[in-house]
C-alpha atoms as a PDB file:
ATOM      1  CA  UNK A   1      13.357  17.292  -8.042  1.00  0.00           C
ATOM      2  CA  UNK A   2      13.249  20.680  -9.789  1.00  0.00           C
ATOM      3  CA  UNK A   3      10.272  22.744  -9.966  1.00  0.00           C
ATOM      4  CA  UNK A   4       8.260  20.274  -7.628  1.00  0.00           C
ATOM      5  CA  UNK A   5       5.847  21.223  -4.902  1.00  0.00           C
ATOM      6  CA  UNK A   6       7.325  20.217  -1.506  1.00  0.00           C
ATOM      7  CA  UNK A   7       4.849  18.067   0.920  1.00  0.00           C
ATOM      8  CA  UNK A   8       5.906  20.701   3.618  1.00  0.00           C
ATOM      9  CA  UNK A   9       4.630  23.588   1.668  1.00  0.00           C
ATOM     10  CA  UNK A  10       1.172  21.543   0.888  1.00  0.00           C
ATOM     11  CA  UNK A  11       1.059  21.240   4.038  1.00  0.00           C
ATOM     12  CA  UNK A  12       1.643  24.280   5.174  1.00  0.00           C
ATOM     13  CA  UNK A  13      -0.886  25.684   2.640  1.00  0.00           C
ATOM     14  CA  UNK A  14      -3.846  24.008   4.029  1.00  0.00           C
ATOM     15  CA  UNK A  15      -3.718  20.932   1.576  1.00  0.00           C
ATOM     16  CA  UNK A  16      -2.026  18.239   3.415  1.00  0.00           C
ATOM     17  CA  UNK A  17      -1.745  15.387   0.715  1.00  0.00           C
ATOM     18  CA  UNK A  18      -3.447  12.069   1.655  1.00  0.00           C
ATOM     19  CA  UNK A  19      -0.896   9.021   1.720  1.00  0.00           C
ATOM     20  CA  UNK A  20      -1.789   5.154   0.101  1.00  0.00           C
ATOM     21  CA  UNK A  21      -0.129   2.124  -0.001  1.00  0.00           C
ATOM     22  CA  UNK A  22       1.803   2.427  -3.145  1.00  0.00           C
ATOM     23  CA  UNK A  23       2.876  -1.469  -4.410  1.00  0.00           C
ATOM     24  CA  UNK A  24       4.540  -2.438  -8.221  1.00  0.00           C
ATOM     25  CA  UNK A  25       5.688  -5.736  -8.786  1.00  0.00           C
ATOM     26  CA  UNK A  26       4.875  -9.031 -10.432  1.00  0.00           C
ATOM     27  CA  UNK A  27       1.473  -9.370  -8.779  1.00  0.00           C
ATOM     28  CA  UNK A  28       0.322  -5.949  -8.157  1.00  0.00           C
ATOM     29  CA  UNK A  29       0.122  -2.203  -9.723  1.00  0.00           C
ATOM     30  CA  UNK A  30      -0.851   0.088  -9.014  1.00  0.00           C
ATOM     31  CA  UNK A  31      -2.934   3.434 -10.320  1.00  0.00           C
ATOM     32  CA  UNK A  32      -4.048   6.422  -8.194  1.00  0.00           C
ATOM     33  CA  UNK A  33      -6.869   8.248  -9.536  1.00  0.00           C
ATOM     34  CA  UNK A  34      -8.454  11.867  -9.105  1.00  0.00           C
ATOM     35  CA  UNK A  35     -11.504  14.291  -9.909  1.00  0.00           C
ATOM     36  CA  UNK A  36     -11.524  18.017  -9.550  1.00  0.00           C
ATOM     37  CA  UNK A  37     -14.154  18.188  -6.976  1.00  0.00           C
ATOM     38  CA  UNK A  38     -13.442  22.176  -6.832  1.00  0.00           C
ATOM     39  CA  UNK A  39     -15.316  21.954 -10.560  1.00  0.00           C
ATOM     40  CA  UNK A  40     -18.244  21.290  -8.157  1.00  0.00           C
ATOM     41  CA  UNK A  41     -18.169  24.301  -5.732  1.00  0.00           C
ATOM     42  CA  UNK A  42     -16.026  26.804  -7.459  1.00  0.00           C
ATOM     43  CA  UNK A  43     -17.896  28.334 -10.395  1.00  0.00           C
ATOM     44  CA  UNK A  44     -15.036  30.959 -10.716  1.00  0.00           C
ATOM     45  CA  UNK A  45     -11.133  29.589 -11.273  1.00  0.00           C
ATOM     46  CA  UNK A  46     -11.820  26.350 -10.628  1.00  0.00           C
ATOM     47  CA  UNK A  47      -8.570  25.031 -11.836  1.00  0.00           C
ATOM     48  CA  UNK A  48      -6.457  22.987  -9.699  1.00  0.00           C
ATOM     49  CA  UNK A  49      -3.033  21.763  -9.595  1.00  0.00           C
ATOM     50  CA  UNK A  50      -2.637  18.044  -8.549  1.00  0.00           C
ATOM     51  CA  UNK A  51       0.612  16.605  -7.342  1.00  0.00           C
ATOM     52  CA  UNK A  52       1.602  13.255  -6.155  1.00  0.00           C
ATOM     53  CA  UNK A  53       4.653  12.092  -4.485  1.00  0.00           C
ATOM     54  CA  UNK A  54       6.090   7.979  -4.628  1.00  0.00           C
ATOM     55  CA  UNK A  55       8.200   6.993  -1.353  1.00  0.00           C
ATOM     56  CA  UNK A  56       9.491   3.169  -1.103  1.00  0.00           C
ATOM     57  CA  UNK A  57       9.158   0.912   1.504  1.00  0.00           C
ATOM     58  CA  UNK A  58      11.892   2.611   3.258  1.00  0.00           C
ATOM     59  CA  UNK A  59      10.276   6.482   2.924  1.00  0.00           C
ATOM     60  CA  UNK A  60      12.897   7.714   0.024  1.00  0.00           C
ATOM     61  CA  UNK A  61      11.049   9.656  -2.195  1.00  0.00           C
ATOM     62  CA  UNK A  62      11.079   7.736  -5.728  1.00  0.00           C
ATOM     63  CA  UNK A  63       9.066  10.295  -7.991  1.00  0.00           C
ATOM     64  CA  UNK A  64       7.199  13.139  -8.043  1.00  0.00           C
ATOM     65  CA  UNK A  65       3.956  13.702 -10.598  1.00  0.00           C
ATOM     66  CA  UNK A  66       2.220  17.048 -11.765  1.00  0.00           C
ATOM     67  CA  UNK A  67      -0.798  17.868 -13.856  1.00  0.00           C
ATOM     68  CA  UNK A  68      -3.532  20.498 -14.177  1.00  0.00           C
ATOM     69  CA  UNK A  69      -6.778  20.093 -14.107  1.00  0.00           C
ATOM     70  CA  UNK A  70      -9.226  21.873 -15.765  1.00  0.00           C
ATOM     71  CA  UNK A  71     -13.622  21.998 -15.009  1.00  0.00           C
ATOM     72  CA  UNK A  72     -14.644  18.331 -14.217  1.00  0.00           C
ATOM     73  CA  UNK A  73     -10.758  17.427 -15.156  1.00  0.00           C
ATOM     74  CA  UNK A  74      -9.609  13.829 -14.114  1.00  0.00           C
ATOM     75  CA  UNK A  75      -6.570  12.268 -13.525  1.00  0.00           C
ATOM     76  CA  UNK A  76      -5.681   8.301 -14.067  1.00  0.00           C
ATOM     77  CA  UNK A  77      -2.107   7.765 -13.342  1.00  0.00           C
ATOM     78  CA  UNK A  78      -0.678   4.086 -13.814  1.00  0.00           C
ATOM     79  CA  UNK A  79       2.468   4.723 -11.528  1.00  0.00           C
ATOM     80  CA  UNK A  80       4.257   1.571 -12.843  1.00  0.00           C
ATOM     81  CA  UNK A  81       5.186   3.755 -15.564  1.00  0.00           C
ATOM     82  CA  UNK A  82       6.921   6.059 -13.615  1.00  0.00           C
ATOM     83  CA  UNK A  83       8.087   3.688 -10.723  1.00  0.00           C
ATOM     84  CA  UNK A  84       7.725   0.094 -12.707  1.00  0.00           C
ATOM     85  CA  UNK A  85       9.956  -1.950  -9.705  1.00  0.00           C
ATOM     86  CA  UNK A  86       8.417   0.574  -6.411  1.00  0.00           C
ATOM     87  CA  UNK A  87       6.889  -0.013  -3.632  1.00  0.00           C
ATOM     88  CA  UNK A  88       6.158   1.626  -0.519  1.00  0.00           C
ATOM     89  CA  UNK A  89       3.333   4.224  -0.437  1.00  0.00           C
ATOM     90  CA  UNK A  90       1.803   7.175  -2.506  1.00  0.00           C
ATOM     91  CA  UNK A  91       0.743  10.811  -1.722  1.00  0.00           C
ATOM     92  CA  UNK A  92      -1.638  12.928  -3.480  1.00  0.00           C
ATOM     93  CA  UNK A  93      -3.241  16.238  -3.018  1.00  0.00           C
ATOM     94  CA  UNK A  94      -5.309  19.177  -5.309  1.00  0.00           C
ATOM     95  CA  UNK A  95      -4.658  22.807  -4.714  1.00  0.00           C
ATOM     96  CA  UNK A  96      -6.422  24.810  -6.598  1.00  0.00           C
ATOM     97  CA  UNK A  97      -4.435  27.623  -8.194  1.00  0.00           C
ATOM     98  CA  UNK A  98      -6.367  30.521  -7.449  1.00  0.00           C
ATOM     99  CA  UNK A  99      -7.077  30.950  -3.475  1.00  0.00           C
ATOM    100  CA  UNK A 100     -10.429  30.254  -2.161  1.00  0.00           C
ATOM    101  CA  UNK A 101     -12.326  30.453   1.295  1.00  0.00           C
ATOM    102  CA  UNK A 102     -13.295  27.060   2.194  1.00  0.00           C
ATOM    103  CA  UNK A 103     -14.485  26.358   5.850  1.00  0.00           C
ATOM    104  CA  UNK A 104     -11.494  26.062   8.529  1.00  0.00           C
ATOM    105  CA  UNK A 105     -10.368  22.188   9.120  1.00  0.00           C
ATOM    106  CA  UNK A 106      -7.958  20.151   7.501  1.00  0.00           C
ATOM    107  CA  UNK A 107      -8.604  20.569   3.183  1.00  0.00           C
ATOM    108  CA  UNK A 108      -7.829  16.633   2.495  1.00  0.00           C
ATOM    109  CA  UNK A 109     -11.128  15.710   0.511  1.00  0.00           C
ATOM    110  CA  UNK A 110      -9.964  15.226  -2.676  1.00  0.00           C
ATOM    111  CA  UNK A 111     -11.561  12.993  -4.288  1.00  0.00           C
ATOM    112  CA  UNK A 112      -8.548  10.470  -4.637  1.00  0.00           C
ATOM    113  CA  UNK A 113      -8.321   6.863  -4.705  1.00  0.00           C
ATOM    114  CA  UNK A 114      -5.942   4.008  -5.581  1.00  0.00           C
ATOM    115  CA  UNK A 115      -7.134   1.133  -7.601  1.00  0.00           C
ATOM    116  CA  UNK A 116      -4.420  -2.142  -7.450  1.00  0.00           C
ATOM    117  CA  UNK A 117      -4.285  -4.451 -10.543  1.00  0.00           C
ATOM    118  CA  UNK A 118      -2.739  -8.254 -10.922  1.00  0.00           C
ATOM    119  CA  UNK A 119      -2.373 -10.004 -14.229  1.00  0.00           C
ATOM    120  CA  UNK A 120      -6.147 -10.545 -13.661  1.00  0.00           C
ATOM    121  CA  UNK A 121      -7.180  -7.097 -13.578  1.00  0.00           C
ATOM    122  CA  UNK A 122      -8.447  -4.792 -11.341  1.00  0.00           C
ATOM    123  CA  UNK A 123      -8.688  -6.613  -8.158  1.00  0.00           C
ATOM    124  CA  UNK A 124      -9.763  -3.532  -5.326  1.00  0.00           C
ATOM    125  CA  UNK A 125      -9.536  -0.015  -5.094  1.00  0.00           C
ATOM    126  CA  UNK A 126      -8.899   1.847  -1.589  1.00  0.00           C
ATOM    127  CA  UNK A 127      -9.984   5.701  -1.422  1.00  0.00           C
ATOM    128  CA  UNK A 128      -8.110   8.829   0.148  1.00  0.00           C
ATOM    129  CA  UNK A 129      -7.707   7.941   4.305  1.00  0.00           C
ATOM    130  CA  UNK A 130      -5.341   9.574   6.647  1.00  0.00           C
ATOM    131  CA  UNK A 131      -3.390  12.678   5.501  1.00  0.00           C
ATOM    132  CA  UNK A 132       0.636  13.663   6.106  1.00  0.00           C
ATOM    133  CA  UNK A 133       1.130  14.461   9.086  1.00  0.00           C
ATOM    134  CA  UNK A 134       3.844  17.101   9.994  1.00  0.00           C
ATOM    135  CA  UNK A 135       4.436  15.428  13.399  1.00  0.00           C
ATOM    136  CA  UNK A 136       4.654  12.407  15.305  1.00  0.00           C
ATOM    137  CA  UNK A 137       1.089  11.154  16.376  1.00  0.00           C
ATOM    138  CA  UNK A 138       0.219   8.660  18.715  1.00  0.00           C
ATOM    139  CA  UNK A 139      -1.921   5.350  16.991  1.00  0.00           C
ATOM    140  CA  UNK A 140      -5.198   4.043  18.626  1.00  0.00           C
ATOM    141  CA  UNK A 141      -5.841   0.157  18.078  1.00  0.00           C
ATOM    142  CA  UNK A 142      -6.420  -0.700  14.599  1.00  0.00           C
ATOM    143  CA  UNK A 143      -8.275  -4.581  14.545  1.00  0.00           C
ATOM    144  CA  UNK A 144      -9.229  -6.819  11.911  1.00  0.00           C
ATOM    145  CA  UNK A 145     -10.944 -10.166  11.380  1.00  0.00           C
ATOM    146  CA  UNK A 146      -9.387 -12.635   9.022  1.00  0.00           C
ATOM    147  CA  UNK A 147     -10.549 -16.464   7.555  1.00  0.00           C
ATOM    148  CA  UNK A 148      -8.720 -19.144   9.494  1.00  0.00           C
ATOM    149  CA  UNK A 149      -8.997 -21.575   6.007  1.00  0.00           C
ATOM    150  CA  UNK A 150      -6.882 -18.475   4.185  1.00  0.00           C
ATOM    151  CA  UNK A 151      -4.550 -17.779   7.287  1.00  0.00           C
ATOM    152  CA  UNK A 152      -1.170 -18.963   5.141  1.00  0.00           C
ATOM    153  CA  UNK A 153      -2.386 -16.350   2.288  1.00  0.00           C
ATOM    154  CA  UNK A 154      -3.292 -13.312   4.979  1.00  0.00           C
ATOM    155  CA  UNK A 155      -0.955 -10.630   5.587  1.00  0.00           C
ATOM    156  CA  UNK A 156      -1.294  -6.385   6.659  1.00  0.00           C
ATOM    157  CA  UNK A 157       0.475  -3.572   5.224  1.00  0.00           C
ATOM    158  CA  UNK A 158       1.396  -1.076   7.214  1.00  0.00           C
ATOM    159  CA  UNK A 159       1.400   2.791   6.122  1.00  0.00           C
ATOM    160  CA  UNK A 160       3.668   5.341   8.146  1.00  0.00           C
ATOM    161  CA  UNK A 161       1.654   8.715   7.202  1.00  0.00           C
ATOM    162  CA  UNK A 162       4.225  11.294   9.109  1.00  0.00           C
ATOM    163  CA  UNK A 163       6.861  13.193   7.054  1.00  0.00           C
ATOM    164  CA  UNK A 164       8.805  14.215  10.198  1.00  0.00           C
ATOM    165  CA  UNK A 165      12.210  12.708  10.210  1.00  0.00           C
ATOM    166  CA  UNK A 166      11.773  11.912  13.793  1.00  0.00           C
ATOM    167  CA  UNK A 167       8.635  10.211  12.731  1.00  0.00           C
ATOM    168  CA  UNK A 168       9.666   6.568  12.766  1.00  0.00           C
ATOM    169  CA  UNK A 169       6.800   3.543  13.338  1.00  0.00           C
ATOM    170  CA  UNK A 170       7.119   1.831  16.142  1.00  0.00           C
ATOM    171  CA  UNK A 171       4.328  -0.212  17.645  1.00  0.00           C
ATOM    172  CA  UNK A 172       3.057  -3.448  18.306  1.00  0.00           C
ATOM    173  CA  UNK A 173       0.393  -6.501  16.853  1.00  0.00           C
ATOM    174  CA  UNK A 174      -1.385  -8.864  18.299  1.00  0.00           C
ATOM    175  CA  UNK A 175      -2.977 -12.016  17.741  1.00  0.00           C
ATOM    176  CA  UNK A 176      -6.986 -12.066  18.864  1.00  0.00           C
ATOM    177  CA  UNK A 177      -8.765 -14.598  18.870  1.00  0.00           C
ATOM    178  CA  UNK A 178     -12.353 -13.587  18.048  1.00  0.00           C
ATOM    179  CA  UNK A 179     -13.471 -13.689  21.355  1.00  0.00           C
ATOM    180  CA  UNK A 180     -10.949 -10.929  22.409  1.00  0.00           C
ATOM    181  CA  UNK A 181      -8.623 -13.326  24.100  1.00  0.00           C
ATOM    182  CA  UNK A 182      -5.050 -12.225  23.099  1.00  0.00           C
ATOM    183  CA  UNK A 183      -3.526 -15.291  21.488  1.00  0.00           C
ATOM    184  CA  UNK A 184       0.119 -13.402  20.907  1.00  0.00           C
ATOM    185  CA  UNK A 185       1.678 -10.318  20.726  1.00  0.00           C
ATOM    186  CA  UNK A 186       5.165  -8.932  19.330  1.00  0.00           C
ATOM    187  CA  UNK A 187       6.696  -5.460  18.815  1.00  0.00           C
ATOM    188  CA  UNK A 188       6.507  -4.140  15.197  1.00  0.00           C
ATOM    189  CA  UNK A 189       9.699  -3.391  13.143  1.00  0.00           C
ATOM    190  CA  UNK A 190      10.228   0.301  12.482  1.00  0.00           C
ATOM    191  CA  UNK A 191       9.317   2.027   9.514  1.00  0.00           C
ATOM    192  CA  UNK A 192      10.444   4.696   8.186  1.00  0.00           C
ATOM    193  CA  UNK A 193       8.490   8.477   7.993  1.00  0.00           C
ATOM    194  CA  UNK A 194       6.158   7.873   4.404  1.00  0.00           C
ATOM    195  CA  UNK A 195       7.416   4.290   4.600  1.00  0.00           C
ATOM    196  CA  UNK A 196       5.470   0.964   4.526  1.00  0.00           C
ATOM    197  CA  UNK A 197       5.737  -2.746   5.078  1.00  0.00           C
ATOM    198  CA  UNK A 198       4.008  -5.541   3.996  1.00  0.00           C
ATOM    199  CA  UNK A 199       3.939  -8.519   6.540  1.00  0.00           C
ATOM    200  CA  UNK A 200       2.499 -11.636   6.215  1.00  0.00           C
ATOM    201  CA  UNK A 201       0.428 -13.171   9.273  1.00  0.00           C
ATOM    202  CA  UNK A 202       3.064 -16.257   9.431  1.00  0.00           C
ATOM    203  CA  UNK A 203       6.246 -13.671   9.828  1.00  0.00           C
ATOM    204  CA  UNK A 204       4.344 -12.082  12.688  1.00  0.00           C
ATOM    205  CA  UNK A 205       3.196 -15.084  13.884  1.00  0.00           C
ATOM    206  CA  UNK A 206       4.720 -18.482  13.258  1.00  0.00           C
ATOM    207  CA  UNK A 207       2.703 -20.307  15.616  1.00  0.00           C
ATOM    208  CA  UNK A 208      -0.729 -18.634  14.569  1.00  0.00           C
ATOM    209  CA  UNK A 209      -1.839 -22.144  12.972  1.00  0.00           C
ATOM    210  CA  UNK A 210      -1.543 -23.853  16.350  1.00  0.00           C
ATOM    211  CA  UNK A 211      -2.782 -21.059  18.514  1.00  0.00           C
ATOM    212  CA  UNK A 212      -5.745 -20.347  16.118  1.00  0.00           C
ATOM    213  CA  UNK A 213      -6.681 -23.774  16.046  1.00  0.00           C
ATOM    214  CA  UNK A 214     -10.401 -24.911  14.874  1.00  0.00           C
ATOM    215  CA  UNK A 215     -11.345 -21.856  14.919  1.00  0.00           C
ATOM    216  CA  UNK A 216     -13.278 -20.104  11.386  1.00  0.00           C
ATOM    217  CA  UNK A 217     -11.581 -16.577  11.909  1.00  0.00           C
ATOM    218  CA  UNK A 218      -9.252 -14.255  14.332  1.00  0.00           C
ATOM    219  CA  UNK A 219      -8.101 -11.221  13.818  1.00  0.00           C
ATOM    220  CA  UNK A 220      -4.775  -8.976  13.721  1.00  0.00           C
ATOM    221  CA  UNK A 221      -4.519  -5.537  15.952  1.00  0.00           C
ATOM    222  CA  UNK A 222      -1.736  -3.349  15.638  1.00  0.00           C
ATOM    223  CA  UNK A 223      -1.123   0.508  17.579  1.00  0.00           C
ATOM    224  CA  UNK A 224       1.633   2.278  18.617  1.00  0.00           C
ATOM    225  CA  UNK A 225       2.945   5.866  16.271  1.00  0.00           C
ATOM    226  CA  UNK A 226       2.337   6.914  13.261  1.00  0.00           C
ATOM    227  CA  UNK A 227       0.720   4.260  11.835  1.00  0.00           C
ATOM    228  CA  UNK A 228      -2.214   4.784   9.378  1.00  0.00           C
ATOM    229  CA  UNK A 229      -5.079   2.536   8.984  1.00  0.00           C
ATOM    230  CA  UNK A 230      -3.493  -0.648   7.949  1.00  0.00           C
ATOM    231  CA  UNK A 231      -4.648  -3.103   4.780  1.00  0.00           C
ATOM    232  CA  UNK A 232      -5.188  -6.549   5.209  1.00  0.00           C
ATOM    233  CA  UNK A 233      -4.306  -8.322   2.494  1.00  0.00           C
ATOM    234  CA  UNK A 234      -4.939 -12.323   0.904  1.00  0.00           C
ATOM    235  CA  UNK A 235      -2.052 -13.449  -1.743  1.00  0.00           C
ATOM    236  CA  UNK A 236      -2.455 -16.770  -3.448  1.00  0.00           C
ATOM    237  CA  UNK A 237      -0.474 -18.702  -5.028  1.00  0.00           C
ATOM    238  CA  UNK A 238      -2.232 -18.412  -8.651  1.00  0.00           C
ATOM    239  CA  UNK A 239      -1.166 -14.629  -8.473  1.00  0.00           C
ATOM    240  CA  UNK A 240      -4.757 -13.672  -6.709  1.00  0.00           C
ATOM    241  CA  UNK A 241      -4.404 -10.903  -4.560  1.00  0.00           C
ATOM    242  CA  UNK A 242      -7.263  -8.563  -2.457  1.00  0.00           C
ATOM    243  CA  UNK A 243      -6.450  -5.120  -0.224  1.00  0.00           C
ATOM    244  CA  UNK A 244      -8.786  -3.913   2.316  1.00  0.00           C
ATOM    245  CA  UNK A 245      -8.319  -0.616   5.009  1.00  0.00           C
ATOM    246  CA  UNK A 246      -8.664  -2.097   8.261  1.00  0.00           C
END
């Protein structure tokens, strides 16, 4: 889109933009949400440029947001308005626009958050986690517990935070009991690089009723590349809906 910043050059700059799960739909939207914490150290030019980025489910980008921000500025962005029918995930980042020495390490604090409404309200907010990444990275084991009595309603979404076009997901999940026995396991379907994919426990697992069993909870682990730290997620029926990082 003309005039935009690219993620590459944010990157490249020092301000790697930090990537959300980005939903808009009948149940859920969804609006991200920053403060100019430069206003706090910066007592000279502390004006900052902040830029977001909207990818769908299969990583094409979808929109692209701009707006300064002055001393203390804020910024409250209901992206159904600009992607009403998207979802996928979201990328923000401030840079401020004069140059300043902050200490070496990645610059991703940025005070950003996404909070998710349903026809309720505001249901949950999730704050800033893992940045872009400009290559492929290997993913630890992400695990967590779930209610056996909500199991049909339980789902994850999962985030692929690399921009590189040979940054595809691939990975597996597994069913735990809470224990740590393994109960199942099955290899993840791909996502695309600033993709995402919402999955509910049944798809992954049509058995899991049987081979949770009596049980009051297990849990869902997932690792393999390039996968952020997933969001479990319950959905009911009456439109009810909660998001959680791993």
């Amino acid at each position: 889109m003309p005039g935009e910043l690219q993620i590459s050059e944010a990157v490249a700059r020092g301000y790697p933009p930090a990537v959300l799960y980005l939903r808009n739909d009948e149940t859920v939207t969804t609006e991200v949400c920053a403060f100019n914490y430069f206003s706090i150290f910066m007592k000279d030019n502390p004006d900052v440029d902040a830029h977001v980025w909207f990818f769908d489910g299969a990583g094409k980008q979808a929109g692209y947001f701009h707006k300064e921000l002055g001393v203390d500025g804020q910024l409250q962005l209901l992206t159904s308005e600009l992607c009403p029918r998207v979802s996928g995930t979201v990328a923000m980042t401030l840079v401020p626009k004069h140059e300043t020495r902050l200490r070496p390490g990645r610059k991703v604090t940025t005070g950003y958050y996404a909070q998710y409404f349903s026809p309720h309200g505001a249901i949950t907010l999730s704050h800033e986690r893992e940045p872009v990444a400009a290559a492929p990275f290997p993913t630890s084991a992400w695990m967590q517990s779930y209610l056996t009595r909500f199991l049909k309603e339980s789902g994850v979404v999962l985030v692929n935070s690399c921009m590189a076009p040979e940054g595809v997901s691939v990975g597996t999940a597994r069913l735990m009991a809470l224990d740590g026995t393994a109960l199942g396991e099955r290899v993840l379907p791909e996502i695309a690089p600033m993709g995402a994919a919402r999955i509910s426990t049944l798809d992954l697992f049509p058995e899991a009723e049987r081979l949770v069993g009596a049980s009051e909870g297990f849990a869902l682990e997932f690792k393999g590349t390039n996968i952020a730290s997933p969001f479990s997620y319950y959905e009911f029926a009456n439109g009810k809906f909660s998001l959680h990082h791993f």
